[in-house]
C-alpha atoms as a PDB file:
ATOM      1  CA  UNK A   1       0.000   0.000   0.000  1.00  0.00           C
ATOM      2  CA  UNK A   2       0.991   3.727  -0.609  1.00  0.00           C
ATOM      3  CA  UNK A   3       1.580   5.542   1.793  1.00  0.00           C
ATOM      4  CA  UNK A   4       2.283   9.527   2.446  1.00  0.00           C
ATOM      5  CA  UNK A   5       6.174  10.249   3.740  1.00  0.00           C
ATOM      6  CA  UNK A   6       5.402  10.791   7.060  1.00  0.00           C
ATOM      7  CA  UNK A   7       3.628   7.916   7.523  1.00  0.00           C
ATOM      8  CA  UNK A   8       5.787   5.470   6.323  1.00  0.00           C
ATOM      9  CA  UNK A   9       8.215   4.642   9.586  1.00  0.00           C
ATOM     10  CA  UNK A  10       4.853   3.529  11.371  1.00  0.00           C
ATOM     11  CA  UNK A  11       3.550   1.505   8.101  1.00  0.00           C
ATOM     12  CA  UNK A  12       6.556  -0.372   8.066  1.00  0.00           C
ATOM     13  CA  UNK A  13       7.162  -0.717  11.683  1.00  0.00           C
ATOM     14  CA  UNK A  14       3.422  -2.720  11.307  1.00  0.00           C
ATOM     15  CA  UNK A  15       4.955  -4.663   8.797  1.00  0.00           C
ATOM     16  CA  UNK A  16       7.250  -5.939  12.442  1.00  0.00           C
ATOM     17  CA  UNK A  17       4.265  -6.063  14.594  1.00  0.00           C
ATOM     18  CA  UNK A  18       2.124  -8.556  11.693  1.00  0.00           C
ATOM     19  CA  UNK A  19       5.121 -10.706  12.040  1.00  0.00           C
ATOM     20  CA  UNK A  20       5.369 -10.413  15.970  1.00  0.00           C
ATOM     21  CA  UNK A  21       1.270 -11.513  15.877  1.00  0.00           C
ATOM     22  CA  UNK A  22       2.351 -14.483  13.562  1.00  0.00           C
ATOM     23  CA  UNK A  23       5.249 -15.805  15.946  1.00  0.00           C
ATOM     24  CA  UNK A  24       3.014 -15.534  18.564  1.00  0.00           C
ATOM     25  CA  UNK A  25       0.228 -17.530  17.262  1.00  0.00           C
ATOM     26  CA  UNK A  26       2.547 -19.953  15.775  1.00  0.00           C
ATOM     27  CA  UNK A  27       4.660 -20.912  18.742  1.00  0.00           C
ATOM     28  CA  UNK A  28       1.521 -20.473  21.550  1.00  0.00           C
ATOM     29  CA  UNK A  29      -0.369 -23.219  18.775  1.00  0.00           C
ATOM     30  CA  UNK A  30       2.735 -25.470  18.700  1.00  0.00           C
ATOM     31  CA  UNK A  31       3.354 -25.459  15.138  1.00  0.00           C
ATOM     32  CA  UNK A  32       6.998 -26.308  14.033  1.00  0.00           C
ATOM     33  CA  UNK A  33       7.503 -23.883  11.330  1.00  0.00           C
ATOM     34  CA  UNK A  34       7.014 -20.205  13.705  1.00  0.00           C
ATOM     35  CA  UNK A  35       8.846 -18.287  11.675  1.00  0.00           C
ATOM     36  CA  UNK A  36      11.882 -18.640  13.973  1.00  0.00           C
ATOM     37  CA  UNK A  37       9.841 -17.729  16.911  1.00  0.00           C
ATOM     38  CA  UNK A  38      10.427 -19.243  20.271  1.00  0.00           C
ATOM     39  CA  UNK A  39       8.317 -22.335  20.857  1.00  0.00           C
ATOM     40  CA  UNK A  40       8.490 -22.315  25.081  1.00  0.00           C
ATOM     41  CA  UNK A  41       5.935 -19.759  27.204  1.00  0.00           C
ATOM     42  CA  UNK A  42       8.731 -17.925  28.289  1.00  0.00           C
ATOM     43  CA  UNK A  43      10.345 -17.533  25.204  1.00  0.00           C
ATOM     44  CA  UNK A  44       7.068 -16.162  23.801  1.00  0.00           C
ATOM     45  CA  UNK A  45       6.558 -13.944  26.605  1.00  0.00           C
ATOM     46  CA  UNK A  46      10.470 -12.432  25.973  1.00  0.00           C
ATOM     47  CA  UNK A  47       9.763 -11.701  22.170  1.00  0.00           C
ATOM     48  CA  UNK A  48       6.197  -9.867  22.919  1.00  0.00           C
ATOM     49  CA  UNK A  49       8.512  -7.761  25.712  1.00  0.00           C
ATOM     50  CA  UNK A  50      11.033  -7.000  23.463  1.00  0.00           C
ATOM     51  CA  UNK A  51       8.789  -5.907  20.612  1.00  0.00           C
ATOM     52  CA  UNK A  52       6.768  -3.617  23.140  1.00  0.00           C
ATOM     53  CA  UNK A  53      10.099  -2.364  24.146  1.00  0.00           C
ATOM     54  CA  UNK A  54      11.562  -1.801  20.884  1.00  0.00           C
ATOM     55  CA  UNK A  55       9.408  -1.100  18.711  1.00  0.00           C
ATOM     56  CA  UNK A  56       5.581  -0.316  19.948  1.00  0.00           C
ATOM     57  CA  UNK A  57       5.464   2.128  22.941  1.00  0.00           C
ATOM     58  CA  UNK A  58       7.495   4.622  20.730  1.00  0.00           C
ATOM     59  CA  UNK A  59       5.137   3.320  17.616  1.00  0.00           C
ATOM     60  CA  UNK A  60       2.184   4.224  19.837  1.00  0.00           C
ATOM     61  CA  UNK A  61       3.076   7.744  21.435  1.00  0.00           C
ATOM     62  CA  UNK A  62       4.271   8.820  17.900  1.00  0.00           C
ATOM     63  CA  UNK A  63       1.027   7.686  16.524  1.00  0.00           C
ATOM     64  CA  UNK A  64      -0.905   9.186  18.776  1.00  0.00           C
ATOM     65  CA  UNK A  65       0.948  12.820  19.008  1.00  0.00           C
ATOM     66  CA  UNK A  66       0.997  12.565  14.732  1.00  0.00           C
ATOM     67  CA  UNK A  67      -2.481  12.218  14.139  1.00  0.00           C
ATOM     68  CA  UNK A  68      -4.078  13.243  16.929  1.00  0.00           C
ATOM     69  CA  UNK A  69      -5.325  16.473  15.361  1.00  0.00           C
ATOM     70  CA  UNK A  70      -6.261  15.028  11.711  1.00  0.00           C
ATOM     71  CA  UNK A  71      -8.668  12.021  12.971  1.00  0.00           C
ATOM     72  CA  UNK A  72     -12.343  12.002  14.502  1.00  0.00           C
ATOM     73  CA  UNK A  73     -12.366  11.702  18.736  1.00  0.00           C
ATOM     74  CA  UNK A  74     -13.966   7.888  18.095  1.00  0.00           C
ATOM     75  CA  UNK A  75     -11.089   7.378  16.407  1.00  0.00           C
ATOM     76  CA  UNK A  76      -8.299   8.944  18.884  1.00  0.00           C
ATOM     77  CA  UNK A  77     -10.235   7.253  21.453  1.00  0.00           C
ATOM     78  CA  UNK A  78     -10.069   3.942  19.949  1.00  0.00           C
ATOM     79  CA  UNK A  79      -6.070   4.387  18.917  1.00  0.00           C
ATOM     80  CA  UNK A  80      -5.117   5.130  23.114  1.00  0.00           C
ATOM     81  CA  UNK A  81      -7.995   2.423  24.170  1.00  0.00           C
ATOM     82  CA  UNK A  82      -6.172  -0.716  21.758  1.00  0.00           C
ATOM     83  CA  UNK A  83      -2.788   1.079  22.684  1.00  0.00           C
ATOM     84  CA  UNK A  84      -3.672   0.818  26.041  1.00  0.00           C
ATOM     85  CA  UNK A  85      -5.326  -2.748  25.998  1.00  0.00           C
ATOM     86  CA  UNK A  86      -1.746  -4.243  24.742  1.00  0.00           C
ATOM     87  CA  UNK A  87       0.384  -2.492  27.229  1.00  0.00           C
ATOM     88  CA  UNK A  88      -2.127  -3.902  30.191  1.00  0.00           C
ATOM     89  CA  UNK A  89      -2.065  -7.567  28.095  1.00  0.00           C
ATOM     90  CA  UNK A  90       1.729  -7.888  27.945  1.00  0.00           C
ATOM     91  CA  UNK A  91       1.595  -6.071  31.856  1.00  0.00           C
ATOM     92  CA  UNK A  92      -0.163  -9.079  32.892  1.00  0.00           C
ATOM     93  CA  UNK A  93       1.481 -11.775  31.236  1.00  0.00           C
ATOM     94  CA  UNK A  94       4.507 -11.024  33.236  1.00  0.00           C
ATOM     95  CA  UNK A  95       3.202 -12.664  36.510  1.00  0.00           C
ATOM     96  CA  UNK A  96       0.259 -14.797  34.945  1.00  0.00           C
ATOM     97  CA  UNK A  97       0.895 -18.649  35.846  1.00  0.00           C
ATOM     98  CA  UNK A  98       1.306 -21.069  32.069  1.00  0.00           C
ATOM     99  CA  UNK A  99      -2.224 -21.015  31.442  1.00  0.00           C
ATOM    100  CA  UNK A 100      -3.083 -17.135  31.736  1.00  0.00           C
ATOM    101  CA  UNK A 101       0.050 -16.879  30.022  1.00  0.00           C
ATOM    102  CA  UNK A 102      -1.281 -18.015  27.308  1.00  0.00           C
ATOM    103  CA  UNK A 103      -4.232 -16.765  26.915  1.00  0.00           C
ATOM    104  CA  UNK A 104      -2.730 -13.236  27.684  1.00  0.00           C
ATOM    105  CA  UNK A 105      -0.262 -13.604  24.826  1.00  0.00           C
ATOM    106  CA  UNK A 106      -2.835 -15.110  22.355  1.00  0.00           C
ATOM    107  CA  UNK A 107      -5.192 -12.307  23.309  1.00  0.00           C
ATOM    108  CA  UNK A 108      -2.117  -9.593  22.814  1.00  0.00           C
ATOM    109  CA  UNK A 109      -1.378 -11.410  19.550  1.00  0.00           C
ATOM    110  CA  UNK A 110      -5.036 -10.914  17.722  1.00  0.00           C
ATOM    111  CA  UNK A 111      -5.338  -7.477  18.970  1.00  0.00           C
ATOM    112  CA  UNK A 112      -2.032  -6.607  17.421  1.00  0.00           C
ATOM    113  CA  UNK A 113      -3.071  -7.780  13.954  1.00  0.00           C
ATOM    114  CA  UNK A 114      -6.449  -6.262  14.230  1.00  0.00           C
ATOM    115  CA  UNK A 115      -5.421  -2.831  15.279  1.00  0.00           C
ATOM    116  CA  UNK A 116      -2.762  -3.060  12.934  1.00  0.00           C
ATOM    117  CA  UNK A 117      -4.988  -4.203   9.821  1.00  0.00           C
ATOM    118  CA  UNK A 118      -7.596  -1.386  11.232  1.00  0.00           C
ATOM    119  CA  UNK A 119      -4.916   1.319  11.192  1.00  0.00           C
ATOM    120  CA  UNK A 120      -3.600   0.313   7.457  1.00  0.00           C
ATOM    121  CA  UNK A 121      -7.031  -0.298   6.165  1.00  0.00           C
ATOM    122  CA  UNK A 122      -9.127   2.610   7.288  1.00  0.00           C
ATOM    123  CA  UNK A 123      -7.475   5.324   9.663  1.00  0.00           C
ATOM    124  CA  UNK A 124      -3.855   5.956   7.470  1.00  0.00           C
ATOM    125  CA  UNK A 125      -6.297   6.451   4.879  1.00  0.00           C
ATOM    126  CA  UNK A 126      -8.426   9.031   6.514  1.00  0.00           C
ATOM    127  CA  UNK A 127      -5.651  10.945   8.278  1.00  0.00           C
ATOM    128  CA  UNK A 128      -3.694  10.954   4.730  1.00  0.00           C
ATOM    129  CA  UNK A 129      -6.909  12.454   3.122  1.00  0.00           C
ATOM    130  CA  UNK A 130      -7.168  15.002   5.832  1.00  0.00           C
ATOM    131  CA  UNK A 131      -3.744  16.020   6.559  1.00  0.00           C
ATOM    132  CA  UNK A 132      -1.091  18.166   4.555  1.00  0.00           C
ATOM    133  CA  UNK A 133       2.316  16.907   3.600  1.00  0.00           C
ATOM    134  CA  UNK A 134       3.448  19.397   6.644  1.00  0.00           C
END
């Protein structure tokens, strides 16, 4: 997809998150091939950390302070909310017992893919259709 200049750092840094989600459902489903993703809990758990560490709370905050003035307040509101809703998921996962673990880390792994297939699909769109180059 096309994107505007300024928006493609966060379009490809989604590209990173997609293939975060995939790892994630990969190893927590056992499957051999994960993409080189760790196939253990903990392992999972470290790759979700380091991702959020890396990569998505600067991905979020620069989201949110770039086009917080060019999209609708549903929209803002549901950017912080989801942004918000992974922080708390991975937050959790770090004392959950094998079985919350899990879920926490599948749960962190869908909502990644469908904020990030929201975000490409519908609200880069809009902001790039309201927004100058500036």
């Amino acid at each position: 997809m096309k994107r505007s200049r300024a928006l493609k750092p966060l379009s490809s840094e989604h590209h990173q998150a997609l293939l975060v989600s995939f790892q994630l459902k990969k190893g927590l489903a056992g499957h051999a091939e994960a993409a080189g993703a760790p196939k253990d809990l903990p392992g999972l758990l470290a790759l979700a950390r380091r991702f959020e560490e890396q990569i998505l709370k600067a991905h979020a905050r620069a989201e949110e302070e770039l086009l917080g003035k060019y999209i609708a307040a549903e929209d803002m509101a549901r950017l912080r909310s989801e942004h918000a809703e992974m922080a708390r998921l991975l937050e959790a996962a770090r004392t959950a017992g094998p079985l919350d673990l899990r879920a926490h880390l599948g749960a962190f792994a869908e909502l990644v893919e469908r904020h990030v297939r929201w975000e490409e699909r519908e609200l880069f769109p809009y902001a790039e259709g309201h927004a100058d180059e500036a």
